[in-house]
C-alpha atoms as a PDB file:
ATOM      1  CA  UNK A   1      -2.810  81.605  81.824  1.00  0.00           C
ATOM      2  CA  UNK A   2      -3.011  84.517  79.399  1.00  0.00           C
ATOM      3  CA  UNK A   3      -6.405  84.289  79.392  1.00  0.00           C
ATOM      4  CA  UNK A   4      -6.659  84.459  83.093  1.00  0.00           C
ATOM      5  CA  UNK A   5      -4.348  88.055  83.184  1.00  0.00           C
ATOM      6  CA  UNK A   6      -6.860  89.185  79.990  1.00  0.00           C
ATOM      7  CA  UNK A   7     -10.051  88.701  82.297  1.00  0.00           C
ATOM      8  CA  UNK A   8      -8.251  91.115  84.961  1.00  0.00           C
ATOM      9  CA  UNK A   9      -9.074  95.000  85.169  1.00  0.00           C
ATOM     10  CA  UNK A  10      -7.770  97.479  87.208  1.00  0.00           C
ATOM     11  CA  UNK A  11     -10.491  99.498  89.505  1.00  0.00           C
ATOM     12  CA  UNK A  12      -9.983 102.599  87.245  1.00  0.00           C
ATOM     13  CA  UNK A  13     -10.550 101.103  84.222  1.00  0.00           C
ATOM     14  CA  UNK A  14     -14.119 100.058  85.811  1.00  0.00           C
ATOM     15  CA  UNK A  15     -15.444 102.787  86.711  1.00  0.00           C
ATOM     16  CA  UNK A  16     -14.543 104.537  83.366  1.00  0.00           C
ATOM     17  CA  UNK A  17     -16.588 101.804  82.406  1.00  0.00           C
ATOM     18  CA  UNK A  18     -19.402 102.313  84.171  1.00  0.00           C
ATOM     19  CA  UNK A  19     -19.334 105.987  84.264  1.00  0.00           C
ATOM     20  CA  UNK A  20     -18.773 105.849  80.254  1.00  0.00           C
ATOM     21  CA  UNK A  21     -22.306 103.486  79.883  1.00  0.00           C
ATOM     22  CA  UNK A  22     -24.687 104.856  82.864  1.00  0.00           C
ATOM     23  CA  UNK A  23     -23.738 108.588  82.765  1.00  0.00           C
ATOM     24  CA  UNK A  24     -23.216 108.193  86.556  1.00  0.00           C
ATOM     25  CA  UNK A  25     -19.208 108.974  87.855  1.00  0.00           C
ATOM     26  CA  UNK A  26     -18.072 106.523  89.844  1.00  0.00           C
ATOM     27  CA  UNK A  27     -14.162 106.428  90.824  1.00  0.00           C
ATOM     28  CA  UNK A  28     -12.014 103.441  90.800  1.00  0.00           C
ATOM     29  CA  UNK A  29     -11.382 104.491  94.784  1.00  0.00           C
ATOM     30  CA  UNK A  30     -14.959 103.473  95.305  1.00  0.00           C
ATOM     31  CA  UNK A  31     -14.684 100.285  93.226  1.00  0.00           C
ATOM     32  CA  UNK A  32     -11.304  99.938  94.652  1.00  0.00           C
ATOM     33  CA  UNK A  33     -12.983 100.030  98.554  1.00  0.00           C
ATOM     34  CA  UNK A  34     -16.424  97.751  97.343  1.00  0.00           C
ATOM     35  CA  UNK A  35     -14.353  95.013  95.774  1.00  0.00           C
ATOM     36  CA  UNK A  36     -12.018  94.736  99.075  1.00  0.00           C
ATOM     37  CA  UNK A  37     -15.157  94.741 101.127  1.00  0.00           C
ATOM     38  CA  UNK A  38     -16.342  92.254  98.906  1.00  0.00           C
ATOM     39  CA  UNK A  39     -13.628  90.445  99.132  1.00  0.00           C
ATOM     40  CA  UNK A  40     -13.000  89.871  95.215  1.00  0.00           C
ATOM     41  CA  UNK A  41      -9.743  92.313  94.524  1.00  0.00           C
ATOM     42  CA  UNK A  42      -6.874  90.346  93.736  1.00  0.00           C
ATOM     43  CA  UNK A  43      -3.520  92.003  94.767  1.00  0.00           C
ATOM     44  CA  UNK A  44      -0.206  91.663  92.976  1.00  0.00           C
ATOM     45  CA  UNK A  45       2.041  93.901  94.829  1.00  0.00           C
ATOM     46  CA  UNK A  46       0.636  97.276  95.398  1.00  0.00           C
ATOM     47  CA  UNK A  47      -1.760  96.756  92.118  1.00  0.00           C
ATOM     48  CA  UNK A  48      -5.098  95.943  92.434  1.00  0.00           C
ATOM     49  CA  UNK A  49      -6.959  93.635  89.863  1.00  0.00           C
ATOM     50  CA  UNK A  50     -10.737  92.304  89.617  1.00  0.00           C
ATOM     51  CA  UNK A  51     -11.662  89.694  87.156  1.00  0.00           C
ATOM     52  CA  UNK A  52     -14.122  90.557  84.729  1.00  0.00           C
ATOM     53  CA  UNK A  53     -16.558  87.947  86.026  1.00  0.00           C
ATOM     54  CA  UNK A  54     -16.627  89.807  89.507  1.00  0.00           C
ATOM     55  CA  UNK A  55     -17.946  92.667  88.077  1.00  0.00           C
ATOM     56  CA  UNK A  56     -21.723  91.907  88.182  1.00  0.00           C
ATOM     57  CA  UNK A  57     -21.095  91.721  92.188  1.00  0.00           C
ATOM     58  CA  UNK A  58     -20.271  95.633  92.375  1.00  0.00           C
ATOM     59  CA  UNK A  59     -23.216  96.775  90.564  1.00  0.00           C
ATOM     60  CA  UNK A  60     -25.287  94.417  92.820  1.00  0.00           C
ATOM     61  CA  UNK A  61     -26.738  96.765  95.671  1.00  0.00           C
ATOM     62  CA  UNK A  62     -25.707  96.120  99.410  1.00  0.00           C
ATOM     63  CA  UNK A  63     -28.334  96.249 101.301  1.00  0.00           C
ATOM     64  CA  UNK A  64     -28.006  97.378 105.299  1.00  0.00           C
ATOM     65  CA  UNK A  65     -28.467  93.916 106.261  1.00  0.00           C
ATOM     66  CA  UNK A  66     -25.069  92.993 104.152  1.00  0.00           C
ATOM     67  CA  UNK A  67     -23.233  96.061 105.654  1.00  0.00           C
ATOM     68  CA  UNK A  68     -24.274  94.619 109.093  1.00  0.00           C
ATOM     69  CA  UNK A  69     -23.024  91.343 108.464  1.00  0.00           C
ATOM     70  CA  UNK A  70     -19.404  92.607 106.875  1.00  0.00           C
ATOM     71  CA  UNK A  71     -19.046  94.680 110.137  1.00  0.00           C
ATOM     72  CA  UNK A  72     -19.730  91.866 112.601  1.00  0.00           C
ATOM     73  CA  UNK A  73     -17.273  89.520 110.982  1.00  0.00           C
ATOM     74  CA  UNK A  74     -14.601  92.037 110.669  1.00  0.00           C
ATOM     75  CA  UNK A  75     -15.526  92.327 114.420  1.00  0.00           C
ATOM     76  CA  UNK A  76     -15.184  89.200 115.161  1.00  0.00           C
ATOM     77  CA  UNK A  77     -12.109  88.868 113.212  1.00  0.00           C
ATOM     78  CA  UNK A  78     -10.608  91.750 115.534  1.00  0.00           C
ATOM     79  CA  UNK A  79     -11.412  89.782 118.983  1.00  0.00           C
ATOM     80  CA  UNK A  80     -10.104  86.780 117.695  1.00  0.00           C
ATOM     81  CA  UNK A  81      -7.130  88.313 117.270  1.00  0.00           C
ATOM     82  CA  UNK A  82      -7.434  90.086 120.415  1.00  0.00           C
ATOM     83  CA  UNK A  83      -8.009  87.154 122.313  1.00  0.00           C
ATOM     84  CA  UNK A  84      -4.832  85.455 120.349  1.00  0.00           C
ATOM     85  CA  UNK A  85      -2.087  88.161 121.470  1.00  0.00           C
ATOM     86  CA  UNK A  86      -3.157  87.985 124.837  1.00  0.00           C
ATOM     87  CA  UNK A  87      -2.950  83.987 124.832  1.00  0.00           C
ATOM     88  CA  UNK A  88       0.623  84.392 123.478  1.00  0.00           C
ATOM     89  CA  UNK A  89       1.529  87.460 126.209  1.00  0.00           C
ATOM     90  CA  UNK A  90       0.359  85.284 128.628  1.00  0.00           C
ATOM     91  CA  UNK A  91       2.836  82.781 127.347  1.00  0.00           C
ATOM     92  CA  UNK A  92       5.860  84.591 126.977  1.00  0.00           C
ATOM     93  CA  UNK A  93       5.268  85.668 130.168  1.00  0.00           C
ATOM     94  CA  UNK A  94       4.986  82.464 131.734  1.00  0.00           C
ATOM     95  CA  UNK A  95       7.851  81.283 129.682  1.00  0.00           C
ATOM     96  CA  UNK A  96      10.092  84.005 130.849  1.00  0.00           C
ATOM     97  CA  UNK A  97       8.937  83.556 134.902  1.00  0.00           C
ATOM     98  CA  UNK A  98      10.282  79.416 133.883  1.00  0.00           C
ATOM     99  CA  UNK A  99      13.711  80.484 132.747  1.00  0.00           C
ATOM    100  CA  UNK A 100      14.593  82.762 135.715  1.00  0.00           C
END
């Protein structure tokens, strides 16, 4: 377990990394946004953590093709959840006419 929580580094800590061996500033609100869109930010409250081994994933370049992709799921995701509240409207509303 303590080597699990050892692994973990905050987005700041990151990009001071990164910043402190390329020369190039990056801010942890950058790493902070690429490793949710990546999907490999563990959160523990308000904090959020990426595990050392995730790392080589934000340096890897996304290509337009990968933005593309993240933006039709995340569409997807949205209608599905569209399409879910208006299934349960639709219910309450038949439930409601039923107990009149």
């Amino acid at each position: 377990m303590i080597d699990l929580l050892d692994n973990l580094r905050t987005p700041q800590q990151i990009a001071e990394r990164i910043s402190a061996s390329s020369g190039i500033h990056v801010t942890g609100r950058t790493v902070w946004e690429k490793a949710r869109r990546l999907g490999i930010a563990k959160k523990i409250g308000r904090s959020m953590l990426i595990s050392a081994a995730d790392i080589p994933l934000l340096l890897k370049e996304e290509t337009k093709a990968d933005k593309r992709q993240q933006r039709e799921n995340k569409t997807a995701d949205f209608q599905q959840k569209r399409n879910l509240a208006a299934l349960r409207k639709a219910r309450l509303a038949r439930n409601k006419g039923e107990g009149e």
